[in-house]
PDB file of N, CA and C in Angstrom:
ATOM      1  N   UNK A   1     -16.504   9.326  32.769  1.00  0.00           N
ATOM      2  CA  UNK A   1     -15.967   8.102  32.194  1.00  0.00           C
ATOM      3  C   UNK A   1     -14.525   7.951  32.643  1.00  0.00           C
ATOM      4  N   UNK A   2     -14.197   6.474  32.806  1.00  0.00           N
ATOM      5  CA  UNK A   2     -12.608   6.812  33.034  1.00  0.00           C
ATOM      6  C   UNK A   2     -12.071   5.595  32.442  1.00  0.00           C
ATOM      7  N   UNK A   3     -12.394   5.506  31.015  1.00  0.00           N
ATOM      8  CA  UNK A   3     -11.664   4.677  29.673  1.00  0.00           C
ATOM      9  C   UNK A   3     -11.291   6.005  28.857  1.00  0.00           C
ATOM     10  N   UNK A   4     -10.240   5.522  27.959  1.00  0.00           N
ATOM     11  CA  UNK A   4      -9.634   6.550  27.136  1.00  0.00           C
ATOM     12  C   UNK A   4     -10.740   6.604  25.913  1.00  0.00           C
ATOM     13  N   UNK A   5     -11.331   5.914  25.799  1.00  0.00           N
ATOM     14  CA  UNK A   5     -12.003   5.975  24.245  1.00  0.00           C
ATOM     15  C   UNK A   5     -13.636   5.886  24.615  1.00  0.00           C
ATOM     16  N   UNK A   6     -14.742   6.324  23.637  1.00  0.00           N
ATOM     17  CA  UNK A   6     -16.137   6.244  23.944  1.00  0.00           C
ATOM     18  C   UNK A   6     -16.461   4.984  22.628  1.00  0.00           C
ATOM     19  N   UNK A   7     -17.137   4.240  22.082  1.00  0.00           N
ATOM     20  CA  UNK A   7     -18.028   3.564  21.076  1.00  0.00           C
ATOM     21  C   UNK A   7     -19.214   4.594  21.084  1.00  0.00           C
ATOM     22  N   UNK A   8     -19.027   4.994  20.069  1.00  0.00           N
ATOM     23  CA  UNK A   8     -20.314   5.438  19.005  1.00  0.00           C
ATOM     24  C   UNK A   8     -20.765   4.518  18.232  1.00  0.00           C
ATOM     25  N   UNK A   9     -22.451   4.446  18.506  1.00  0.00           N
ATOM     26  CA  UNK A   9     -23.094   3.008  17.613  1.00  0.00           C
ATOM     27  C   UNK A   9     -24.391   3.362  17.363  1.00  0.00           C
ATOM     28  N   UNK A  10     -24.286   2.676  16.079  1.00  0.00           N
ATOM     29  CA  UNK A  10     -26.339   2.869  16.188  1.00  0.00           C
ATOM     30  C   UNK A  10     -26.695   2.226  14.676  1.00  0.00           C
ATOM     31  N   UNK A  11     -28.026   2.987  14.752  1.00  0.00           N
ATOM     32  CA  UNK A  11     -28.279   2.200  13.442  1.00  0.00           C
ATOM     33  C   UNK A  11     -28.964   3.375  12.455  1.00  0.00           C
ATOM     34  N   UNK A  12     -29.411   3.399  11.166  1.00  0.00           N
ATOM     35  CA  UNK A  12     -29.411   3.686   9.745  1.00  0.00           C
ATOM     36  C   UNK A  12     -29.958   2.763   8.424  1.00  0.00           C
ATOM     37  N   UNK A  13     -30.827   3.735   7.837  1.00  0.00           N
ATOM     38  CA  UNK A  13     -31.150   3.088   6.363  1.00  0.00           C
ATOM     39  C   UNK A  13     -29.467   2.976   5.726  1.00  0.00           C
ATOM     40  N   UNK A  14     -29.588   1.632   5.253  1.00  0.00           N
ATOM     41  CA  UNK A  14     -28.393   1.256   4.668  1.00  0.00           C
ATOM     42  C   UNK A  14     -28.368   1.972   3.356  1.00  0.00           C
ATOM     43  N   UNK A  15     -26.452   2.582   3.168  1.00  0.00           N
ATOM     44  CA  UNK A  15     -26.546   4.161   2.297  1.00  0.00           C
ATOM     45  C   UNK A  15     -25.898   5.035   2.747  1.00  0.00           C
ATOM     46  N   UNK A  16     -26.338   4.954   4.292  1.00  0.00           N
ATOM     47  CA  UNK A  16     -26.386   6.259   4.817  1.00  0.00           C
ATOM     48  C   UNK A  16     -24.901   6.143   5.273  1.00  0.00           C
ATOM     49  N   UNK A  17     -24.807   8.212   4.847  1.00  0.00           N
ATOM     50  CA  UNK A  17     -23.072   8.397   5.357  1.00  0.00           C
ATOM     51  C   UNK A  17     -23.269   9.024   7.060  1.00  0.00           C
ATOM     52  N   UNK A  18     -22.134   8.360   7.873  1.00  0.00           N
ATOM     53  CA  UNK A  18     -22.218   8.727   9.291  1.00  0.00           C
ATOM     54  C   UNK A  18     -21.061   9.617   9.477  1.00  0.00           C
ATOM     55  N   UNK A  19     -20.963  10.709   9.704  1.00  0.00           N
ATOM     56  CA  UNK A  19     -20.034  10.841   9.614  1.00  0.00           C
ATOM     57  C   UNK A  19     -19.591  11.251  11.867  1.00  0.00           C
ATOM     58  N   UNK A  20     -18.755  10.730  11.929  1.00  0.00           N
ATOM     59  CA  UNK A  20     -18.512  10.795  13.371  1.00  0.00           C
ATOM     60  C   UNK A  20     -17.054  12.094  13.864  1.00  0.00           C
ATOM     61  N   UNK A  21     -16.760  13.009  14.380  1.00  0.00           N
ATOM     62  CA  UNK A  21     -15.856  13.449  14.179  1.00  0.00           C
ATOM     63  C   UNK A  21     -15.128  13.451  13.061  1.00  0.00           C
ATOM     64  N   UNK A  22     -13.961  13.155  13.123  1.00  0.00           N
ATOM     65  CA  UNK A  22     -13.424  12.748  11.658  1.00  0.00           C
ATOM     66  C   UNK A  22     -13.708  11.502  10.720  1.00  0.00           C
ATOM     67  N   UNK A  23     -14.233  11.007  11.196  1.00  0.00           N
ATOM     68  CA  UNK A  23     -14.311   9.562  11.108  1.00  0.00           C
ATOM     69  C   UNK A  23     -15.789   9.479   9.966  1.00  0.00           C
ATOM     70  N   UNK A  24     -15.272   8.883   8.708  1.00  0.00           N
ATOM     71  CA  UNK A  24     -16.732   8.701   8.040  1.00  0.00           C
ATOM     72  C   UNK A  24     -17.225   7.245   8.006  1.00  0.00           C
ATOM     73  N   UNK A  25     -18.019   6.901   7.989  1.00  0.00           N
ATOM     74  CA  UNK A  25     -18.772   5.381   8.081  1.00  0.00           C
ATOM     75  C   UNK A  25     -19.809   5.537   6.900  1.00  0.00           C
ATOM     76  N   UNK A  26     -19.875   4.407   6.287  1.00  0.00           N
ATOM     77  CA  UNK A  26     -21.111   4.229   5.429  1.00  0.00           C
ATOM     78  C   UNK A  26     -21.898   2.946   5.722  1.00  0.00           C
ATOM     79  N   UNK A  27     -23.192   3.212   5.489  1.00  0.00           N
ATOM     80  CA  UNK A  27     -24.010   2.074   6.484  1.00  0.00           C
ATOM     81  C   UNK A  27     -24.122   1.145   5.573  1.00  0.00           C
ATOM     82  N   UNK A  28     -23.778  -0.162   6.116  1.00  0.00           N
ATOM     83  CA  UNK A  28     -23.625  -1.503   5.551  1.00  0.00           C
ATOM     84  C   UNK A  28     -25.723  -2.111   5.279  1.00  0.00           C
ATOM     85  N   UNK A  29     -25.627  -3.699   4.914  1.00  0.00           N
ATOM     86  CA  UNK A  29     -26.710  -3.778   4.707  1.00  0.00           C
ATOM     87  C   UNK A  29     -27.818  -4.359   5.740  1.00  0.00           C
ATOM     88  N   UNK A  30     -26.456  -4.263   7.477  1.00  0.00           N
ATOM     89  CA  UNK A  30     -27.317  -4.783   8.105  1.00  0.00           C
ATOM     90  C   UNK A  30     -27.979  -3.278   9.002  1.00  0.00           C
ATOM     91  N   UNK A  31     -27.547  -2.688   8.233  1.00  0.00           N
ATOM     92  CA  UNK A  31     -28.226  -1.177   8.796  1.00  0.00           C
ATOM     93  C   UNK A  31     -27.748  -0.542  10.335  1.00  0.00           C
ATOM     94  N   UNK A  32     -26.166  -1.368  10.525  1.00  0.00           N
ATOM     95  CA  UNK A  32     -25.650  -0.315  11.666  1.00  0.00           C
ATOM     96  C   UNK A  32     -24.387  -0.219  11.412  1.00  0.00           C
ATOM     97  N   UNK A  33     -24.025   0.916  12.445  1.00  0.00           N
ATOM     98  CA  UNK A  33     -22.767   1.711  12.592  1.00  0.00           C
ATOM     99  C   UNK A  33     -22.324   1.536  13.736  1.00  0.00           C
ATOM    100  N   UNK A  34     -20.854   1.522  13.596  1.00  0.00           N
ATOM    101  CA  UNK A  34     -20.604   1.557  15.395  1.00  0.00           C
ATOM    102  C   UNK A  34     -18.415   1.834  15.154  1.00  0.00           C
ATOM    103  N   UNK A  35     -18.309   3.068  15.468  1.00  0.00           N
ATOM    104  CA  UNK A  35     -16.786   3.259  15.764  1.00  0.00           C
ATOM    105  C   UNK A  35     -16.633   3.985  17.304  1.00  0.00           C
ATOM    106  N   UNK A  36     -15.053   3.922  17.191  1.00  0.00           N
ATOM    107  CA  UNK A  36     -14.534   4.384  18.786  1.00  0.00           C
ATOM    108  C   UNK A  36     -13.657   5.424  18.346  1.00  0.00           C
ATOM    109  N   UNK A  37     -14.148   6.380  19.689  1.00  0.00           N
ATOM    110  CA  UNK A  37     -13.640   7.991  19.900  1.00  0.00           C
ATOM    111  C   UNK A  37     -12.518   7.820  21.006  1.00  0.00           C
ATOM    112  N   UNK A  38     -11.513   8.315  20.547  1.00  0.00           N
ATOM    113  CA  UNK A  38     -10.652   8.469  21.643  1.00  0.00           C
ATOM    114  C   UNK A  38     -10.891  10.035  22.637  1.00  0.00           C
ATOM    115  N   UNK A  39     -10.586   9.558  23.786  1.00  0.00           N
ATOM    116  CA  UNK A  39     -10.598  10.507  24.049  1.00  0.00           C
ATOM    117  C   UNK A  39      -9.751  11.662  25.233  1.00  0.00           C
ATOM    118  N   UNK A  40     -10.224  12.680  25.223  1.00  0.00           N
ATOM    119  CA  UNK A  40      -8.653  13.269  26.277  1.00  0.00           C
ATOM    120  C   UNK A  40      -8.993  13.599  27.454  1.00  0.00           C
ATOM    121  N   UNK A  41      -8.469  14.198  28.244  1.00  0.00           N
ATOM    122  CA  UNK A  41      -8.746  14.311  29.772  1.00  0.00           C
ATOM    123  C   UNK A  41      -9.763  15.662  29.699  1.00  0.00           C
ATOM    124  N   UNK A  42     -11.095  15.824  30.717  1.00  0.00           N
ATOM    125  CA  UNK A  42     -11.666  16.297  30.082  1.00  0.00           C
ATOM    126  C   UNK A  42     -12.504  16.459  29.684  1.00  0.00           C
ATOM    127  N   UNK A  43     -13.288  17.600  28.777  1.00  0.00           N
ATOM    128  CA  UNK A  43     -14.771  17.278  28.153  1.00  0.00           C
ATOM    129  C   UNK A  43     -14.363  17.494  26.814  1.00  0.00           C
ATOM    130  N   UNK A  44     -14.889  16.167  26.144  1.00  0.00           N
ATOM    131  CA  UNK A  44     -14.274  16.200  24.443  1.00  0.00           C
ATOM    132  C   UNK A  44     -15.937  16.433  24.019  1.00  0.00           C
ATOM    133  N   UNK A  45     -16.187  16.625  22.764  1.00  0.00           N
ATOM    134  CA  UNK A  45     -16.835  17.275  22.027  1.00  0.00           C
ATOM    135  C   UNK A  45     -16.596  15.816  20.797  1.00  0.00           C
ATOM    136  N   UNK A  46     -18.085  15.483  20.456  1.00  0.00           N
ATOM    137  CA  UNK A  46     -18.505  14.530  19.592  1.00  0.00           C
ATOM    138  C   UNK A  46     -19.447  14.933  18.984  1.00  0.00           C
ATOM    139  N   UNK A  47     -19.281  15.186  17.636  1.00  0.00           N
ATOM    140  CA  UNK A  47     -20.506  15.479  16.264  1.00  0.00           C
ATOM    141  C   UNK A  47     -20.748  14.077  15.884  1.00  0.00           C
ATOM    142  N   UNK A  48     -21.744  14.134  15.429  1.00  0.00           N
ATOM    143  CA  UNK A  48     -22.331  12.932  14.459  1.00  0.00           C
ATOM    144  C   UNK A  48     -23.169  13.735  13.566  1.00  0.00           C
ATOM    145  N   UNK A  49     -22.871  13.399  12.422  1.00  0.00           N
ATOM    146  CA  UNK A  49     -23.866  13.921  11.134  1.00  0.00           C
ATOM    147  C   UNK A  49     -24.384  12.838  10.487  1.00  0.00           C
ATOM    148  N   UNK A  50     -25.526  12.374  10.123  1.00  0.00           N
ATOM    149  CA  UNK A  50     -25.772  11.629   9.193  1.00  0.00           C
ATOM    150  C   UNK A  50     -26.803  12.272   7.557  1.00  0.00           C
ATOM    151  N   UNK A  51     -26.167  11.285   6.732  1.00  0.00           N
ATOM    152  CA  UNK A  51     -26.772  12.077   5.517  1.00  0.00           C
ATOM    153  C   UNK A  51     -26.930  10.714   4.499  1.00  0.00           C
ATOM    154  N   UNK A  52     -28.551  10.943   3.993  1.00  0.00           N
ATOM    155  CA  UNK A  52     -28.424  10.441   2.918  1.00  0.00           C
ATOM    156  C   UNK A  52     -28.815  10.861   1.582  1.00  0.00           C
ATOM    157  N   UNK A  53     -28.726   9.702   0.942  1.00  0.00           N
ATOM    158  CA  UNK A  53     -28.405  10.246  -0.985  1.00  0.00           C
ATOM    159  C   UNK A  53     -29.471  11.152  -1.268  1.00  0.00           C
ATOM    160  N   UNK A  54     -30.680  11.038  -0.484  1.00  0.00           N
ATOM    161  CA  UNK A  54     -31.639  12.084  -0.772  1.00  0.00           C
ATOM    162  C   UNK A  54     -31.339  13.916  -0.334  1.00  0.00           C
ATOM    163  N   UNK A  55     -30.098  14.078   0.298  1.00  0.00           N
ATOM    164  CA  UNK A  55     -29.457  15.094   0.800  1.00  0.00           C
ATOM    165  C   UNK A  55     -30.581  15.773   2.334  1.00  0.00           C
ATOM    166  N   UNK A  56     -31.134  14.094   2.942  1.00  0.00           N
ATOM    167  CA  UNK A  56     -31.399  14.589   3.873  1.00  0.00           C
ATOM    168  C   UNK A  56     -30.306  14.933   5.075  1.00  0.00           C
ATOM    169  N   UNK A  57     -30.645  15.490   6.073  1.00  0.00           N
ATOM    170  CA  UNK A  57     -29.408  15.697   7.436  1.00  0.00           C
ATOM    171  C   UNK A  57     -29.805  15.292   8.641  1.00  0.00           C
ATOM    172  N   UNK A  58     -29.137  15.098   9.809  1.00  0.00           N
ATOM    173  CA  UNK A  58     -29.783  15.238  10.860  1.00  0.00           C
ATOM    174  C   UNK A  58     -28.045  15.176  11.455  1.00  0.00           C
ATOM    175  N   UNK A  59     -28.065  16.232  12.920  1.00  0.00           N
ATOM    176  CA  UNK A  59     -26.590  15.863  13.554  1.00  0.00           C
ATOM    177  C   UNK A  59     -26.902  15.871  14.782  1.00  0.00           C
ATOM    178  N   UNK A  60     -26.130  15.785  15.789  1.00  0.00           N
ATOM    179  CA  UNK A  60     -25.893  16.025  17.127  1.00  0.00           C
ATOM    180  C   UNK A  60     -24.856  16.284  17.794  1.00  0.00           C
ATOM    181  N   UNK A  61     -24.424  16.826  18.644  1.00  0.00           N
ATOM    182  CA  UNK A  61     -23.484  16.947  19.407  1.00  0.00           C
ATOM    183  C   UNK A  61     -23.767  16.459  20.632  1.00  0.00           C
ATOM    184  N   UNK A  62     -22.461  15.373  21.138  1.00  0.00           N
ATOM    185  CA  UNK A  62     -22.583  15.149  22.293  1.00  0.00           C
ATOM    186  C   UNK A  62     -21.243  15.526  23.148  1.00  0.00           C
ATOM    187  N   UNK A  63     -20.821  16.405  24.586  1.00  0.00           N
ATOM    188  CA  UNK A  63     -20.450  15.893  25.429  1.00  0.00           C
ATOM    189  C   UNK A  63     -19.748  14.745  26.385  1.00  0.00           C
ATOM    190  N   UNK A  64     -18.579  14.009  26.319  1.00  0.00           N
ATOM    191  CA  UNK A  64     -18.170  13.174  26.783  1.00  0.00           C
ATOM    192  C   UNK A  64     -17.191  13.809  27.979  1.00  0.00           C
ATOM    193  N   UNK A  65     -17.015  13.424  29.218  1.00  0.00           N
ATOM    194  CA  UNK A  65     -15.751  13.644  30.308  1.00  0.00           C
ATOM    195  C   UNK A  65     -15.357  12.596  30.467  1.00  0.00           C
ATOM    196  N   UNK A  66     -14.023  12.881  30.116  1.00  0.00           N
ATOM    197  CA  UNK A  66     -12.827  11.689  30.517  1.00  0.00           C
ATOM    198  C   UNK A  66     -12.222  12.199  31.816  1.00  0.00           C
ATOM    199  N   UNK A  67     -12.530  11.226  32.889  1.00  0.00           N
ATOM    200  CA  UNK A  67     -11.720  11.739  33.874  1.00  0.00           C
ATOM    201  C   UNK A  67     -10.849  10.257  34.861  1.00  0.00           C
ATOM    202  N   UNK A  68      -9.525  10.227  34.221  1.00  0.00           N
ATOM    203  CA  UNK A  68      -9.081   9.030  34.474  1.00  0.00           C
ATOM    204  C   UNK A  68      -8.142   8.951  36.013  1.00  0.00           C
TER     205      UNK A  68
END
């Protein structure tokens, strides 16, 4: 990539907590999410957790290279 920042987006039962790096999101009622990762020169490291009220989980890690 050679922008400073990535968009993380998607969608979710509305409820649901996203949590993105630091970044927490709660899913609205049209059932998506979508924030921006900055990022550094490099391979940055992106979690996403999502959770809902039922204390289900699911996460991922992704991989991004910034190379500007």
């Amino acid at each position: 990539m050679d922008v400073p920042q990535v968009d993380v987006s998607g969608s979710a039962p509305a409820g649901t907590v996203i949590s993105v790096n630091d970044d927490v999101l709660i899913v609205g009622a049209d059932q998506q999410f979508k924030t921006s990762v900055p990022l550094e020169e490099g391979p940055n490291l992106i979690e996403i957790i999502a959770s809902d009220e039922n204390g289900n989980e699911a996460s991922a890690l992704l991989t991004v290279t910034y190379e500007p």
